[in-house]
Each structure stands twice: as C-alpha cells, then as structure tokens.
N, C-alpha and C. Protein backbone atom coordinates (compact mmCIF):
# COMPACT_ATOMS: atom_id res chain seq x y z
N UNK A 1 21.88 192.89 162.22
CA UNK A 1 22.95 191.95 162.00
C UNK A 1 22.60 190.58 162.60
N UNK A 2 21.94 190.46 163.87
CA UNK A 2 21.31 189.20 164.72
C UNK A 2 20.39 188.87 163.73
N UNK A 3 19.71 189.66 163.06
CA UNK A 3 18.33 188.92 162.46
C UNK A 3 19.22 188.23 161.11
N UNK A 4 19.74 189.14 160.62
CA UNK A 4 20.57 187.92 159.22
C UNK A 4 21.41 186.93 159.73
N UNK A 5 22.03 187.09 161.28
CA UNK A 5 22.56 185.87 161.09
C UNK A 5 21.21 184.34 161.17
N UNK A 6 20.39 185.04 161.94
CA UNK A 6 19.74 183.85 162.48
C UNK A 6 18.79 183.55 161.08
N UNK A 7 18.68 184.21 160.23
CA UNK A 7 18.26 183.94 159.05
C UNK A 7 18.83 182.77 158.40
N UNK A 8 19.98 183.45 158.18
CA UNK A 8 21.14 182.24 157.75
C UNK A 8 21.34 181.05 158.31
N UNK A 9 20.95 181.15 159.57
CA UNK A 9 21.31 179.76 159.92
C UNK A 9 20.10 178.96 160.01
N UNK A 10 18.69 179.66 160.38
CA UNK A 10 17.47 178.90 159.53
C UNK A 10 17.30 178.14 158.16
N UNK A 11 17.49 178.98 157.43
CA UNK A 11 17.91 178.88 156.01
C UNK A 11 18.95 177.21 155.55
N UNK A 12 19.97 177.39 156.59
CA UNK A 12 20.99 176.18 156.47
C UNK A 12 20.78 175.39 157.00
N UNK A 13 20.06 175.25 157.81
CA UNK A 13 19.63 173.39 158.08
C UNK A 13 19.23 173.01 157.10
N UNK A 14 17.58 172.90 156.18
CA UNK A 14 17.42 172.38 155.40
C UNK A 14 18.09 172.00 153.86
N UNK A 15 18.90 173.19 153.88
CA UNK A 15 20.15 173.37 152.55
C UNK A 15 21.27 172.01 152.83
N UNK A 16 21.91 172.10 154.17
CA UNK A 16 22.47 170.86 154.40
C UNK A 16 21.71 169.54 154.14
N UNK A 17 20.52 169.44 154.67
CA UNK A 17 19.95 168.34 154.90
C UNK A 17 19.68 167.87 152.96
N UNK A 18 19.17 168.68 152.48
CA UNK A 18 19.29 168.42 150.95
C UNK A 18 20.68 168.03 150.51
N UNK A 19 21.30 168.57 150.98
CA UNK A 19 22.78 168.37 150.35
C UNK A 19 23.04 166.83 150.66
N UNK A 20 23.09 166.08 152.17
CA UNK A 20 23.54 165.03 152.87
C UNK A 20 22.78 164.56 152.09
N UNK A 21 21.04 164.82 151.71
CA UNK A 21 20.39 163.43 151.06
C UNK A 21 20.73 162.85 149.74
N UNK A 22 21.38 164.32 149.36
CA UNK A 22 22.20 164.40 147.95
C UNK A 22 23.24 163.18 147.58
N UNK A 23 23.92 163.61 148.46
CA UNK A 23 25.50 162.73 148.58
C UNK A 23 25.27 161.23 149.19
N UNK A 24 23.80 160.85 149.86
CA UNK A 24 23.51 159.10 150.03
C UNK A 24 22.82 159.13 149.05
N UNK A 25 22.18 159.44 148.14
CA UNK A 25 21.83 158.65 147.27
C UNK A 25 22.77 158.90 145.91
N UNK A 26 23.82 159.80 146.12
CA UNK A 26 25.03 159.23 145.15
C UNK A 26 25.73 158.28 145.22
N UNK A 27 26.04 157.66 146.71
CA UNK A 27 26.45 156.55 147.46
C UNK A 27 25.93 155.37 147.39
N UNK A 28 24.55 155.39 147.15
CA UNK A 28 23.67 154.65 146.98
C UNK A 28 24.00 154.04 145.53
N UNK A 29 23.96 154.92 144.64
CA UNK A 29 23.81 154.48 143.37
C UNK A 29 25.57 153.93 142.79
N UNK A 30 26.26 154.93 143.61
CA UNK A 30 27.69 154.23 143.21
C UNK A 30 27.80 152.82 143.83
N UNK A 31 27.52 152.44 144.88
CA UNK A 31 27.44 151.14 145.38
C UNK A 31 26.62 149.99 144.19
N UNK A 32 25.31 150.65 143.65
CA UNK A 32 24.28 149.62 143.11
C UNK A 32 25.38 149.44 141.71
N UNK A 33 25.97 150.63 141.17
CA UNK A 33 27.11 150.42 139.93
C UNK A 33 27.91 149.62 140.13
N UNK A 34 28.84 149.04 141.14
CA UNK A 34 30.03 148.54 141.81
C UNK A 34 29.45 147.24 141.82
N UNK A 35 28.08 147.01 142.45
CA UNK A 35 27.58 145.41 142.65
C UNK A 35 27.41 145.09 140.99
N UNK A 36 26.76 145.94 140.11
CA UNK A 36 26.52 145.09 139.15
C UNK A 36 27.60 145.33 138.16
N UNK A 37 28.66 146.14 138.44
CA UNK A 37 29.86 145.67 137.66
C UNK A 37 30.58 144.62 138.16
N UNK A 38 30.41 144.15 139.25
CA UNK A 38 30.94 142.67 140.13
C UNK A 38 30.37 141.61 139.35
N UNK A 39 29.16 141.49 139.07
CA UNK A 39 28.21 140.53 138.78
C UNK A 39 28.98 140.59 136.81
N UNK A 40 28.66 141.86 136.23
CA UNK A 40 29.27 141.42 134.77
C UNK A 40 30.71 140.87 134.69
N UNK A 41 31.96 140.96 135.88
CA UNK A 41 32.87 140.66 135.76
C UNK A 41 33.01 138.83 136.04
N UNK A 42 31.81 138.67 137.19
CA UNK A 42 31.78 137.30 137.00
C UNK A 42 31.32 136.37 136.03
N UNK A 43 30.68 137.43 135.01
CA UNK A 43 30.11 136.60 133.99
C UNK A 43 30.98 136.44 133.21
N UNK A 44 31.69 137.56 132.83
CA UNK A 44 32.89 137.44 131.78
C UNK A 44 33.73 135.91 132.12
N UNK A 45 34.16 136.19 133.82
CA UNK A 45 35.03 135.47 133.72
C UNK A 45 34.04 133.75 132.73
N UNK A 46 32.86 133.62 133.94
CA UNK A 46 32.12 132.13 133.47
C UNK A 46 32.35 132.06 132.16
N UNK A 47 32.31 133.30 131.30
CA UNK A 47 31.69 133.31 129.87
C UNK A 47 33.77 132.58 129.11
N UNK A 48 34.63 133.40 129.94
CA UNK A 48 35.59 132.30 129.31
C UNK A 48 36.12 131.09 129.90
N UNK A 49 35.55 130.55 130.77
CA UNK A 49 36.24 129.56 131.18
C UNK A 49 35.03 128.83 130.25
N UNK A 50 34.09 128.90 130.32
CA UNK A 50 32.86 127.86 129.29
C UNK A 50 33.98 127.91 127.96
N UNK A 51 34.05 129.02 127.34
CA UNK A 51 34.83 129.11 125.91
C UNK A 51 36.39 128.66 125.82
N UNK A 52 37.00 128.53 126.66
CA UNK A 52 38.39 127.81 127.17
C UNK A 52 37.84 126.54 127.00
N UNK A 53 36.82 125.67 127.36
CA UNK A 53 36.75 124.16 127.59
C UNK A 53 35.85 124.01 126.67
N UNK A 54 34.93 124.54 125.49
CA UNK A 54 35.12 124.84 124.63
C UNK A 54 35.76 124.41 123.38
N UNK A 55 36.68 125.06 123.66
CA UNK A 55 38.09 125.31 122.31
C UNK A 55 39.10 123.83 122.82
N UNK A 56 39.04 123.60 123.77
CA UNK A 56 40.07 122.48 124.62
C UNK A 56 38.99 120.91 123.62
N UNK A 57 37.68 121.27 124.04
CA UNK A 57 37.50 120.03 123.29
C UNK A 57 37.32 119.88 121.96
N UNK A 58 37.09 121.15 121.02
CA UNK A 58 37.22 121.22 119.98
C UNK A 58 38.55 120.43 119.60
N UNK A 59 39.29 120.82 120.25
CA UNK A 59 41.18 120.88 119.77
C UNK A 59 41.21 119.38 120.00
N UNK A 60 40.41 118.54 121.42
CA UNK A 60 40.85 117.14 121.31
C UNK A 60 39.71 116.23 120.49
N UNK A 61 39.12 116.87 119.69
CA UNK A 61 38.10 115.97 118.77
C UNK A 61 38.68 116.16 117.62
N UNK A 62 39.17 117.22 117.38
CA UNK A 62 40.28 117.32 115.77
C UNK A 62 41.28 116.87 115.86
N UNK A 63 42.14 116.34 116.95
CA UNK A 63 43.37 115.37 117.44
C UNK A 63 42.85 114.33 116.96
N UNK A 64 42.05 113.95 117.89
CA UNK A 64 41.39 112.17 117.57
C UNK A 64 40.89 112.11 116.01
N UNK A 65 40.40 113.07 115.18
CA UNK A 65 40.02 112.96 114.07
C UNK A 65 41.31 113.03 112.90
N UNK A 66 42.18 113.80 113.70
CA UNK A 66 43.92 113.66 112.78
C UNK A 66 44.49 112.19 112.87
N UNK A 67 44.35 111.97 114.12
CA UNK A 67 44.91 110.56 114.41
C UNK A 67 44.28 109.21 113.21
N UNK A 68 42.83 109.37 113.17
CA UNK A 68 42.51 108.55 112.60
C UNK A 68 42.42 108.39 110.90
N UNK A 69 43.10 109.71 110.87
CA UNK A 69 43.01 109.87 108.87
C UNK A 69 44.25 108.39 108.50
N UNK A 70 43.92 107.70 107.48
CA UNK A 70 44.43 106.46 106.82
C UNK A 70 45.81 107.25 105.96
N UNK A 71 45.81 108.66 105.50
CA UNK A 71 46.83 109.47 105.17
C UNK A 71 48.24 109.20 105.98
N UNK A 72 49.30 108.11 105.02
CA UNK A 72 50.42 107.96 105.86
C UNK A 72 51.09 109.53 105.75
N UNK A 73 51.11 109.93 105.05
CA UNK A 73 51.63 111.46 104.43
C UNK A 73 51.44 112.39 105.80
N UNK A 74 50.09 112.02 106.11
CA UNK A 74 49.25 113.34 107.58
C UNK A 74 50.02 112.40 108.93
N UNK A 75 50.59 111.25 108.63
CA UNK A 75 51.28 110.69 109.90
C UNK A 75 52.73 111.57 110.22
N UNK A 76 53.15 111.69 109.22
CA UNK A 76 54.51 112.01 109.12
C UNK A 76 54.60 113.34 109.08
N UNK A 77 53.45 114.30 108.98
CA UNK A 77 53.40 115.57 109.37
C UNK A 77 52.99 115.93 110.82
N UNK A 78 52.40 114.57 111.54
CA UNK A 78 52.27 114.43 112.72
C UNK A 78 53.21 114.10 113.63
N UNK A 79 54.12 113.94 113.02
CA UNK A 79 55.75 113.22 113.78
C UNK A 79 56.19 114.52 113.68
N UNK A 80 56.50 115.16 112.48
CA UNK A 80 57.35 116.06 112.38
C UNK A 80 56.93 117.37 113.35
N UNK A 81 55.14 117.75 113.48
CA UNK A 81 54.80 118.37 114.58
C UNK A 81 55.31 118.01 116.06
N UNK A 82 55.44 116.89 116.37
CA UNK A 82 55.40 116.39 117.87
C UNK A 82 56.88 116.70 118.25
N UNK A 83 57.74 116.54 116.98
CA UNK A 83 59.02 116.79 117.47
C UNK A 83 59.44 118.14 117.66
N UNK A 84 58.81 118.94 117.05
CA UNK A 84 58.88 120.96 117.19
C UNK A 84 59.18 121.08 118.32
C-alpha cells in the first residue's frame, strides 16, 4: 500500500508540472489574442474616423458644387431644403 502510494506521488509531480506548463502557455496565447484583437479594434476605429472625414468632405465639395450650379430652379430646391 506504501509502495503505490509513493508511486503515485512520484508519478504526480511531473503530471502537474505538464499540466501548469499547459495552462501558461494557454495564458500565454490568450493574452497574445487579446493584444492583437486591441490592435484590430484600433484600426477599425482609425479606419472610420479616416472614412467619417472622408464622406464630411465629399458632402462639403458637393455643397460648394450645388451652390455654384447657374440652375435658379436647384436654388429654390436649396431654400426649400434649408427650411426642412
């Protein structure tokens, strides 16, 4: 009965020690996932604030290009917008 226990507990050091190296380099790798889902979330964000300013100057170069049509007709659809 002494010899199986001390078997067993020979046996379980290295079983643990596999196990612990197990569970840091799951730690490991969940951490390296976490940093570079940080990094794609900052890109997203960059990726819309670039496309927000973007669309902002699109929108004020087709203003200035409405403004300047000689179309009194596109004036008065421009009044009637501003007042909405």
């Amino acid at each position: 009965m002494i010899g199986t226990i001390a078997v067993i507990m020979i046996f379980s050091i290295p079983i643990l020690g596999i196990i612990t190296n197990h569970l840091k380099d799951n730690q490991k790798i969940k951490a390296s996932m976490l940093k570079d889902e940080l990094e794609l979330e900052k890109l997203k964000h960059e990726n819309f604030i670039v496309e927000t300013e973007k669309m902002r100057l699109e929108l004020e170069t087709m203003k200035v290009d409405y403004t300047k049509t000689a179309v009194p007709v596109l004036w008065e659809v421009q009044g009637e917008k501003t007042n909405i």
